[in-house]
PDB file of N, CA and C in Angstrom:
ATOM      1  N   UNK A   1      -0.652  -3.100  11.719  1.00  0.00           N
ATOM      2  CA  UNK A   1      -1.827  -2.362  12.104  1.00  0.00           C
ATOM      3  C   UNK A   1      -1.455  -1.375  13.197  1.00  0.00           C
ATOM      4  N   UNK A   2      -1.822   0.134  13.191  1.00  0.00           N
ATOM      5  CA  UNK A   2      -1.913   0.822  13.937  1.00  0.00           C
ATOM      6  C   UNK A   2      -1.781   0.640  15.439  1.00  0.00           C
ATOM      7  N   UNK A   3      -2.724  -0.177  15.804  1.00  0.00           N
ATOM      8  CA  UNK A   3      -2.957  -0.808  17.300  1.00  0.00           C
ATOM      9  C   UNK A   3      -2.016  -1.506  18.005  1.00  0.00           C
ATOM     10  N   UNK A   4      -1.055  -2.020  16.914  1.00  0.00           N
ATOM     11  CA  UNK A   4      -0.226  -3.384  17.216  1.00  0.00           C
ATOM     12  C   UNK A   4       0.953  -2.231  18.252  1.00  0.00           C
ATOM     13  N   UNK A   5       1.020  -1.154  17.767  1.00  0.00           N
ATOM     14  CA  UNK A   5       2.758  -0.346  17.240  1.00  0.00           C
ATOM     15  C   UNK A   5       2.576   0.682  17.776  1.00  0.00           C
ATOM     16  N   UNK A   6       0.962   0.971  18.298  1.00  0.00           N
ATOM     17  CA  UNK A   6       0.624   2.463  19.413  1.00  0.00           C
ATOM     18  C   UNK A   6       1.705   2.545  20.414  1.00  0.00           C
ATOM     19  N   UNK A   7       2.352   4.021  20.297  1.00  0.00           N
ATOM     20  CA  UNK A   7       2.842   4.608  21.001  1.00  0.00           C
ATOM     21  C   UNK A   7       2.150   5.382  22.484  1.00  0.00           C
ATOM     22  N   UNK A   8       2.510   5.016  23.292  1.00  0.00           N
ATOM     23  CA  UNK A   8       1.168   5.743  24.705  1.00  0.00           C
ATOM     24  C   UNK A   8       1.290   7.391  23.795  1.00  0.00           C
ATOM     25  N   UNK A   9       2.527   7.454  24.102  1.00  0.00           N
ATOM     26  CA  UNK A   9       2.749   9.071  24.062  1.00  0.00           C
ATOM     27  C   UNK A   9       2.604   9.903  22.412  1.00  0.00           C
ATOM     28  N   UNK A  10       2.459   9.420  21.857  1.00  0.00           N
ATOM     29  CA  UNK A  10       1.539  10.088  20.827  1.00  0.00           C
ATOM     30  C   UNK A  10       0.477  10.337  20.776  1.00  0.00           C
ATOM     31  N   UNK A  11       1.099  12.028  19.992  1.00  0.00           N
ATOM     32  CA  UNK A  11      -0.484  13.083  19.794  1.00  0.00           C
ATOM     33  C   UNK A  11      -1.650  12.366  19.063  1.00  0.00           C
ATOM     34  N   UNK A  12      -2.700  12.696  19.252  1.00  0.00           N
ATOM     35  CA  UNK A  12      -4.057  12.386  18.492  1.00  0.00           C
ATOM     36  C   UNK A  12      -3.163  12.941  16.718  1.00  0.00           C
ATOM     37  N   UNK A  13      -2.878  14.284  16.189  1.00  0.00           N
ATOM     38  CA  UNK A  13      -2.618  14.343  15.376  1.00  0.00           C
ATOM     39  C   UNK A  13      -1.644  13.400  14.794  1.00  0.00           C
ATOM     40  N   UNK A  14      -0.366  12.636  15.352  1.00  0.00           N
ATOM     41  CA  UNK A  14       0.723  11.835  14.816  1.00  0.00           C
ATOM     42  C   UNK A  14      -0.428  10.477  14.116  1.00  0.00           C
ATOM     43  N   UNK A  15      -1.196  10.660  15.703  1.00  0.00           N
ATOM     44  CA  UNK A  15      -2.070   9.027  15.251  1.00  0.00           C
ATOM     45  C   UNK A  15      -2.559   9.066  13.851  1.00  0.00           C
ATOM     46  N   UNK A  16      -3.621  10.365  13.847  1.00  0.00           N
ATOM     47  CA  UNK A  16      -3.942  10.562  12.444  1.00  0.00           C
ATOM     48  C   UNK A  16      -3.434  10.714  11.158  1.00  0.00           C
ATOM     49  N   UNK A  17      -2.202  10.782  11.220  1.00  0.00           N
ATOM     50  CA  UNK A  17      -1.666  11.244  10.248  1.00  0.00           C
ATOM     51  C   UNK A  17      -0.973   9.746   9.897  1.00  0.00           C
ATOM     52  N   UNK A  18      -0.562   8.667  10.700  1.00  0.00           N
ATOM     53  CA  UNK A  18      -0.323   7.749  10.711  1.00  0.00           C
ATOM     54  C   UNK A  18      -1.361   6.777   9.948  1.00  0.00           C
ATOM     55  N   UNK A  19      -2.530   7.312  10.499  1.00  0.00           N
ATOM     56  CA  UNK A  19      -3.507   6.605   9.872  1.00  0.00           C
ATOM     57  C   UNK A  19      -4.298   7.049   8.471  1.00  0.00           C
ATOM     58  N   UNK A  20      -3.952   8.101   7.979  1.00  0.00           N
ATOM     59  CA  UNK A  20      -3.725   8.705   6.783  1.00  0.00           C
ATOM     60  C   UNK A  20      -3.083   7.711   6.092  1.00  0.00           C
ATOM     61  N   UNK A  21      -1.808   7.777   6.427  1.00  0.00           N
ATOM     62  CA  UNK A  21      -0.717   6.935   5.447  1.00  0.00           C
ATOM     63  C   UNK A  21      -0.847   5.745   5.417  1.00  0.00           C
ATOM     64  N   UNK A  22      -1.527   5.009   6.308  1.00  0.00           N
ATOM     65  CA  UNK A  22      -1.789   3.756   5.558  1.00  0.00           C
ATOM     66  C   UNK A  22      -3.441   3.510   4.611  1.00  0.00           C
ATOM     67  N   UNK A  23      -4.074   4.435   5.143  1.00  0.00           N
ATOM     68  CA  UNK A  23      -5.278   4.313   4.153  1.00  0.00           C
ATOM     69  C   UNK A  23      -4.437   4.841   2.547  1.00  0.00           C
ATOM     70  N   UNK A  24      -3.782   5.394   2.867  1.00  0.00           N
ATOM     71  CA  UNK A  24      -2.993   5.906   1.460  1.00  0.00           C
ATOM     72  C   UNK A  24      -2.212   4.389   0.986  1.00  0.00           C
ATOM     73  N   UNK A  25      -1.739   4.055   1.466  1.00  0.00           N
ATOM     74  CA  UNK A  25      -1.118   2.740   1.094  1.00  0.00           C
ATOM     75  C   UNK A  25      -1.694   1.262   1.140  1.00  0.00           C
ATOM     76  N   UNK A  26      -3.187   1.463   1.214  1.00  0.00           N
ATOM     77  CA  UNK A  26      -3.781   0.269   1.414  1.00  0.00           C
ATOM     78  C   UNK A  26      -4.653   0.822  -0.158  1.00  0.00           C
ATOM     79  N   UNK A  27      -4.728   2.205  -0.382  1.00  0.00           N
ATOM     80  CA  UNK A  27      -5.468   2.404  -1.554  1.00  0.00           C
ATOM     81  C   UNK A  27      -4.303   2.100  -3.192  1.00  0.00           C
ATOM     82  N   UNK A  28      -3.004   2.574  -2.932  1.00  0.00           N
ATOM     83  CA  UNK A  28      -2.658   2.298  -3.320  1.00  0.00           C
ATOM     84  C   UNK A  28      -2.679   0.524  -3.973  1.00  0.00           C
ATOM     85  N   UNK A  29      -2.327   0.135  -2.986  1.00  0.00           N
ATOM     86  CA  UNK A  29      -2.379  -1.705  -3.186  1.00  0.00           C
ATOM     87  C   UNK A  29      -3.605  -1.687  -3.868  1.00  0.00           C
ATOM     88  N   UNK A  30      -4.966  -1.979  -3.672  1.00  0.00           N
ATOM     89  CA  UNK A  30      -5.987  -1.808  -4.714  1.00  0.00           C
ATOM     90  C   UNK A  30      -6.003  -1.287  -5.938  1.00  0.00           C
ATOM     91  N   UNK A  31      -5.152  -0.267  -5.904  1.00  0.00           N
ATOM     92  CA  UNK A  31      -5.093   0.350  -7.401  1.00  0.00           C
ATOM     93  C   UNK A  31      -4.142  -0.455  -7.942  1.00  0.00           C
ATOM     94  N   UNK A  32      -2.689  -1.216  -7.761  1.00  0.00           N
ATOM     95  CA  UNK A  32      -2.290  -1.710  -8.372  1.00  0.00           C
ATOM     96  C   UNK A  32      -2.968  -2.887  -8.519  1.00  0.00           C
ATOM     97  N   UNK A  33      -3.479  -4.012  -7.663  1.00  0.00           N
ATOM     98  CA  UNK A  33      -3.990  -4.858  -7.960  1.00  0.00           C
ATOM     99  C   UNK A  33      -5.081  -4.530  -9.172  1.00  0.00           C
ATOM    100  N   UNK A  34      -5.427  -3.657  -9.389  1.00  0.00           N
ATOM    101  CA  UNK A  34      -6.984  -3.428 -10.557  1.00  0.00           C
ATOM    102  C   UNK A  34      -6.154  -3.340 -11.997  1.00  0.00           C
ATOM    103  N   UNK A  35      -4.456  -2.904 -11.807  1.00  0.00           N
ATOM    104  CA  UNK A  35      -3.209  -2.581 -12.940  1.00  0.00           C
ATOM    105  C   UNK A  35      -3.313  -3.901 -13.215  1.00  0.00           C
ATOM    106  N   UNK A  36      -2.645  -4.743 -12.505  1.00  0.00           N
ATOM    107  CA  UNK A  36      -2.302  -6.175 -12.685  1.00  0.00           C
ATOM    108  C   UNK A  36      -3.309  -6.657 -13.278  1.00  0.00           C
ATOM    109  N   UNK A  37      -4.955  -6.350 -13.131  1.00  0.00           N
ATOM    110  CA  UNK A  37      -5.645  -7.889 -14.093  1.00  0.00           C
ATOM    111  C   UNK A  37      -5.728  -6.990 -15.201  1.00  0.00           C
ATOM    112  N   UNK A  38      -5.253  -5.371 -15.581  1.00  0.00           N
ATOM    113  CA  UNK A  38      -5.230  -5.019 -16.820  1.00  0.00           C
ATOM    114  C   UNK A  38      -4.305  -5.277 -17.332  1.00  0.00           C
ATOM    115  N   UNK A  39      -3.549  -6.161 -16.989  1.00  0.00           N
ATOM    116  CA  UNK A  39      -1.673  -6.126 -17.852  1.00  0.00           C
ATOM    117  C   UNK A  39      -0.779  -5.378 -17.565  1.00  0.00           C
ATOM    118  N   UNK A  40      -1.120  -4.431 -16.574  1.00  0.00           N
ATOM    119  CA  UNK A  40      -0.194  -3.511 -16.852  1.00  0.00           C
ATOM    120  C   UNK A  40       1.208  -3.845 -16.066  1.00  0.00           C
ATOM    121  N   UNK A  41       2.622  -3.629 -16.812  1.00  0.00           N
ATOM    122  CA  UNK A  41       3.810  -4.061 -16.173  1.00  0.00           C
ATOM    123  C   UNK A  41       4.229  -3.557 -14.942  1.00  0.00           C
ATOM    124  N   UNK A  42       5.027  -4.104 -14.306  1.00  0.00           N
ATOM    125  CA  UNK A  42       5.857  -4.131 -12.818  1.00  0.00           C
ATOM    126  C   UNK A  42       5.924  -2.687 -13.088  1.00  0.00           C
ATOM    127  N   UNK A  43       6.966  -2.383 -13.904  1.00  0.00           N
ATOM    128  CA  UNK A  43       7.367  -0.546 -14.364  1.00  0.00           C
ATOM    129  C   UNK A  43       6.075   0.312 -13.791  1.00  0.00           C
ATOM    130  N   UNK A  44       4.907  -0.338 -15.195  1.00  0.00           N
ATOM    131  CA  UNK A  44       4.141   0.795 -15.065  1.00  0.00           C
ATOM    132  C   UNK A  44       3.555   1.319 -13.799  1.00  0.00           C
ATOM    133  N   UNK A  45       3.671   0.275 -13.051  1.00  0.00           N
ATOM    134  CA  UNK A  45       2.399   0.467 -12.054  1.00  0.00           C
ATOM    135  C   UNK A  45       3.648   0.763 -10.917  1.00  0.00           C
ATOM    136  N   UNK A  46       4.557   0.671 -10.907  1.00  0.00           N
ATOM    137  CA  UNK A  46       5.706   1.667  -9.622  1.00  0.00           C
ATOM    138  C   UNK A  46       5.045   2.786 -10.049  1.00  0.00           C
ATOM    139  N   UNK A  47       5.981   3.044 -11.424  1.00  0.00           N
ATOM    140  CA  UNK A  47       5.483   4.264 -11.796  1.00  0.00           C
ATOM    141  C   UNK A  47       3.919   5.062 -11.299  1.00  0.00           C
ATOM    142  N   UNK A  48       2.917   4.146 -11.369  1.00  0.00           N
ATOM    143  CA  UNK A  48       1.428   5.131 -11.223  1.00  0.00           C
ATOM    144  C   UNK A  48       1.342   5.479  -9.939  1.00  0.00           C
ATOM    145  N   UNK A  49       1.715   3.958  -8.789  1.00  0.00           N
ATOM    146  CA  UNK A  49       1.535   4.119  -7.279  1.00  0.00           C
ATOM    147  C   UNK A  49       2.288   4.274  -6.532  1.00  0.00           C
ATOM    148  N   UNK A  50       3.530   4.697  -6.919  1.00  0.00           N
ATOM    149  CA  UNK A  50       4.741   4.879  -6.056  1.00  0.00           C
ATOM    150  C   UNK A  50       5.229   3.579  -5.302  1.00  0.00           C
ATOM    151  N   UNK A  51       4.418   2.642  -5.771  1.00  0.00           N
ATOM    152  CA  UNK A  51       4.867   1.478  -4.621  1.00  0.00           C
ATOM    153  C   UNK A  51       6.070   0.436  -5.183  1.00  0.00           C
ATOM    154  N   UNK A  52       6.799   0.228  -3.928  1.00  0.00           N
ATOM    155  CA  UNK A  52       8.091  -0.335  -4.336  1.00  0.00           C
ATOM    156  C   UNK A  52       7.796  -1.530  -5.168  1.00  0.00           C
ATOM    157  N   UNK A  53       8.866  -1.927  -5.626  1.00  0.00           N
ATOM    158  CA  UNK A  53       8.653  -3.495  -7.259  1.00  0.00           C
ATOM    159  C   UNK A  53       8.534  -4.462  -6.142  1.00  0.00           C
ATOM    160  N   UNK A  54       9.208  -4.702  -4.976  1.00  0.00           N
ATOM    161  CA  UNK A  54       8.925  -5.408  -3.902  1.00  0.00           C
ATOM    162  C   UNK A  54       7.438  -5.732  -3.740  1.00  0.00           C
ATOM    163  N   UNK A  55       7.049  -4.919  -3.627  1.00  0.00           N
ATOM    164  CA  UNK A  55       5.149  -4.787  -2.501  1.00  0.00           C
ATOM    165  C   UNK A  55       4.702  -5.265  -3.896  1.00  0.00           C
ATOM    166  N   UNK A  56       4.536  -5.349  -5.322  1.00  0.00           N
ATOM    167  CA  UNK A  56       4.034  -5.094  -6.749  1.00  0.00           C
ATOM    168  C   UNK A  56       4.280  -6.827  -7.015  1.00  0.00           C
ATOM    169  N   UNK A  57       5.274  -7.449  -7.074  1.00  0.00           N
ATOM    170  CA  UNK A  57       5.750  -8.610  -6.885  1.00  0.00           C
ATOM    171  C   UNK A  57       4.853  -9.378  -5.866  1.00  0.00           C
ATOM    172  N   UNK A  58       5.091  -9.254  -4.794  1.00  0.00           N
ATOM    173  CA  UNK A  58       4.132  -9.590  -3.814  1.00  0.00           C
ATOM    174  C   UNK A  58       2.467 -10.024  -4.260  1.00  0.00           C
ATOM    175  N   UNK A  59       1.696  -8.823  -4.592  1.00  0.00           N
ATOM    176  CA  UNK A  59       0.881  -9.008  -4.867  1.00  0.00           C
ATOM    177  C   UNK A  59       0.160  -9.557  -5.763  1.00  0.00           C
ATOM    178  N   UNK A  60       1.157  -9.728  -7.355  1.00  0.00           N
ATOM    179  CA  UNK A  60       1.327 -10.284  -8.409  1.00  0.00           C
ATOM    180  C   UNK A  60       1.011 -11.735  -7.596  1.00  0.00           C
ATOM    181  N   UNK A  61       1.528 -12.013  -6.891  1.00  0.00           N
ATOM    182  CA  UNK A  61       1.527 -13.543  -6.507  1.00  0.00           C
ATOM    183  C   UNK A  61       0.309 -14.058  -5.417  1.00  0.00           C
ATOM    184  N   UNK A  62      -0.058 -13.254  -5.486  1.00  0.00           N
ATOM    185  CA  UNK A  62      -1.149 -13.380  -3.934  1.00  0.00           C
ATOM    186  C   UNK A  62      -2.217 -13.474  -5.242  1.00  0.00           C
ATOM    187  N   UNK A  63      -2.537 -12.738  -6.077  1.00  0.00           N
ATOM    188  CA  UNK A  63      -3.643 -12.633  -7.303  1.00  0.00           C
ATOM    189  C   UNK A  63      -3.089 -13.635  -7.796  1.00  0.00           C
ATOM    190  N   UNK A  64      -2.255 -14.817  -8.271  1.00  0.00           N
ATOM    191  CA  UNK A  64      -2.310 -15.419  -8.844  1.00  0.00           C
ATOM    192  C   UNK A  64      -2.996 -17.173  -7.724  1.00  0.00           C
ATOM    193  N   UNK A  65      -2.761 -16.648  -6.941  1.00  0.00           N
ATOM    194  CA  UNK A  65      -3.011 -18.071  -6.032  1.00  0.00           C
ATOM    195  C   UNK A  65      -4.670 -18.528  -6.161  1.00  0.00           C
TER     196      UNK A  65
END
């Protein structure tokens, strides 16, 4: 989280843009998770969300618990 990893000396813009990229990567994760209860494979869904087979794996297993 953002808060954890604040830098004093960063601009308002770095912050934002920081915080861009993880709303980008938290949307991502949702979109693959919505892949996964359609079937769709490890491949496909790197492929759609850019997200590593690592993070895809991961979540595969968190939805299955």
């Amino acid at each position: 989280m953002l808060t954890d990893k604040r830098n004093p000396s960063q601009t308002l813009a770095e912050i934002f843009e920081e915080l861009k990229e993880e709303g980008r990567e938290e949307a991502a994760k949702d979109f693959a998770k919505e892949l996964i209860h359609e079937n769709f494979s490890n491949e496909q869904i790197t492929k759609l969300t850019k997200l590593q087979l690592t993070e895809i794996v991961k979540l595969r297993k968190l939805i299955k618990k």
